[in-house]
Protein backbone atom coordinates (compact mmCIF):
# COMPACT_ATOMS: atom_id res chain seq x y z
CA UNK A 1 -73.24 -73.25 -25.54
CA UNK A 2 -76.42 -74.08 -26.78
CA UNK A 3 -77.12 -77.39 -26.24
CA UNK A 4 -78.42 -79.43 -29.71
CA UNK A 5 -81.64 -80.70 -30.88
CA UNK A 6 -81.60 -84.87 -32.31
CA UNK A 7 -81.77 -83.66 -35.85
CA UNK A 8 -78.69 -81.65 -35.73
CA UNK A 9 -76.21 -83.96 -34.41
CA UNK A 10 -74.01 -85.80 -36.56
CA UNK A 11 -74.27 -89.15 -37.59
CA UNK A 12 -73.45 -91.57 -35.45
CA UNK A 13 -70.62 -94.52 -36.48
CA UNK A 14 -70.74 -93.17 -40.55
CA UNK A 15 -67.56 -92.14 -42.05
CA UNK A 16 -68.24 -88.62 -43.21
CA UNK A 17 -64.59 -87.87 -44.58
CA UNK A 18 -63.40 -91.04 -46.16
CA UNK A 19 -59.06 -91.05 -45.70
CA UNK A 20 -59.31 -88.66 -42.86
CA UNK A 21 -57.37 -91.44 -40.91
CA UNK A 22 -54.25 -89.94 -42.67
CA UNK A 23 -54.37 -86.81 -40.73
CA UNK A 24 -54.13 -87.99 -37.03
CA UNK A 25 -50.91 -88.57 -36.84
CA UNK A 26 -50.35 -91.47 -33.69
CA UNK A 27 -46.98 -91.88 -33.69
CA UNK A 28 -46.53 -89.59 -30.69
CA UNK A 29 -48.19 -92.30 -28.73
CA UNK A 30 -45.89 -95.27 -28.09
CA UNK A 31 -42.86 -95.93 -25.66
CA UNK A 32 -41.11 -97.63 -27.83
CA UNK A 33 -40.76 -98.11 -31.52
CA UNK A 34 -39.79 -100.93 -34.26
CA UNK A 35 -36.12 -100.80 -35.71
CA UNK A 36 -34.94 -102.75 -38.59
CA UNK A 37 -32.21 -104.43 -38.53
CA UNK A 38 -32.04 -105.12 -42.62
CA UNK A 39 -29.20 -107.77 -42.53
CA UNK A 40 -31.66 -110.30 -40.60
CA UNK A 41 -34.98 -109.18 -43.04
CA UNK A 42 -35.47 -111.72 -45.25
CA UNK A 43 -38.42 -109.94 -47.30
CA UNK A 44 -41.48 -112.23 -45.99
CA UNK A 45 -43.53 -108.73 -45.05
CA UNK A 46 -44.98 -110.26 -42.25
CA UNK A 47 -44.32 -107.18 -40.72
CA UNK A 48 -46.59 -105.03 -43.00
CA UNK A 49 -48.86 -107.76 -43.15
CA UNK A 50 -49.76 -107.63 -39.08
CA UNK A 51 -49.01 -103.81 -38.91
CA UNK A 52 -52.15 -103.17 -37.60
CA UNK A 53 -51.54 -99.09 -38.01
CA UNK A 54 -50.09 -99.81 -41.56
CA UNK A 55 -46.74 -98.26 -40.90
CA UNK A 56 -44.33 -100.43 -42.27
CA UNK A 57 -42.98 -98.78 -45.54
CA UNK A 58 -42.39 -101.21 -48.49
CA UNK A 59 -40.77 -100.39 -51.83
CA UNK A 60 -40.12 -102.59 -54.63
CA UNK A 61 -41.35 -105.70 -52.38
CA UNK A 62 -39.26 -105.26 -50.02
CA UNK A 63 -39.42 -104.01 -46.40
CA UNK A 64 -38.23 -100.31 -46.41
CA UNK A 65 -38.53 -98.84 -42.45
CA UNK A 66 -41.12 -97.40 -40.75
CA UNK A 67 -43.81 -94.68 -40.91
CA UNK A 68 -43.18 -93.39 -37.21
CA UNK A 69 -46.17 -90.79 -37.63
CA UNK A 70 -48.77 -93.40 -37.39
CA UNK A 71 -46.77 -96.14 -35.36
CA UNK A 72 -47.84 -96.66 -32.13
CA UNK A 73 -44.85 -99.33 -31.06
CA UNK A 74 -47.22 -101.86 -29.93
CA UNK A 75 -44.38 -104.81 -30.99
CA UNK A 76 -46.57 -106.88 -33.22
CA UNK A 77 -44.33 -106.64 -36.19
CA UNK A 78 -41.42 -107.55 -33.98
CA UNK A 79 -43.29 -110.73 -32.64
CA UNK A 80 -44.00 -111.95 -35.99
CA UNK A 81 -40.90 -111.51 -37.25
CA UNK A 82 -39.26 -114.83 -38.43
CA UNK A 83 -36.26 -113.01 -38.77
CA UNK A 84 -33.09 -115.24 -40.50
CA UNK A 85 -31.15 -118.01 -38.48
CA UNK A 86 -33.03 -117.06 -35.38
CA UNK A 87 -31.93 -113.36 -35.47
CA UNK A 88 -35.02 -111.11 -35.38
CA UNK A 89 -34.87 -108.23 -38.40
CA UNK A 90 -37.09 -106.23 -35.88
CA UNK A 91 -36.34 -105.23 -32.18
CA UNK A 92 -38.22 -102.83 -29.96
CA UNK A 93 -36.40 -100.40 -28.26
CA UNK A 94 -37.61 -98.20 -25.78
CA UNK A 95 -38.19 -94.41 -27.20
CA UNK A 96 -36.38 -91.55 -26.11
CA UNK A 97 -38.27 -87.96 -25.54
């Protein structure tokens, strides 16, 4: 392989393909993953709010599951879950392979 003079390499930290992101898919990443339990959700989208991947699904403004493509079960929508009466509406359980 030919190595590459400075004017032909790419440039550096610019997005080149804006929305690209969409075509990584992550999810195959994490050891365990989100589940809603929808009798404890009381709507406050927290959960999409500190999604940090942006794969918690909402429809009609309210919390609709998980986009397990791009979720890489790091727990944060879990932890900020206020849940109702104490009972968490998310849990993380560990993923089977």
């Amino acid at each position: 392989m030919k190595p590459r003079g400075i004017r032909e390499l790419d440039a550096g930290p610019v997005i080149t393909n804006p929305g690209n992101s969409i075509l990584i898919k992550t999810g195959s990443w994490r050891s365990f993953m989100p589940v809603s339990l929808k009798e404890n959700c009381i709507n406050c989208l927290f959960c999409w709010l500190y999604c940090p991947d942006m794969a918690v699904k909402v429809n009609d403004g309210k919390m609709d599951g998980f986009d397990y493509d791009y979720c890489k079960g790091c727990g944060i929508c879990a932890l900020e879950c206020p849940g109702k009466k104490g009972k968490k509406a998310i849990v993380m359980q560990e993923e089977d392979k």
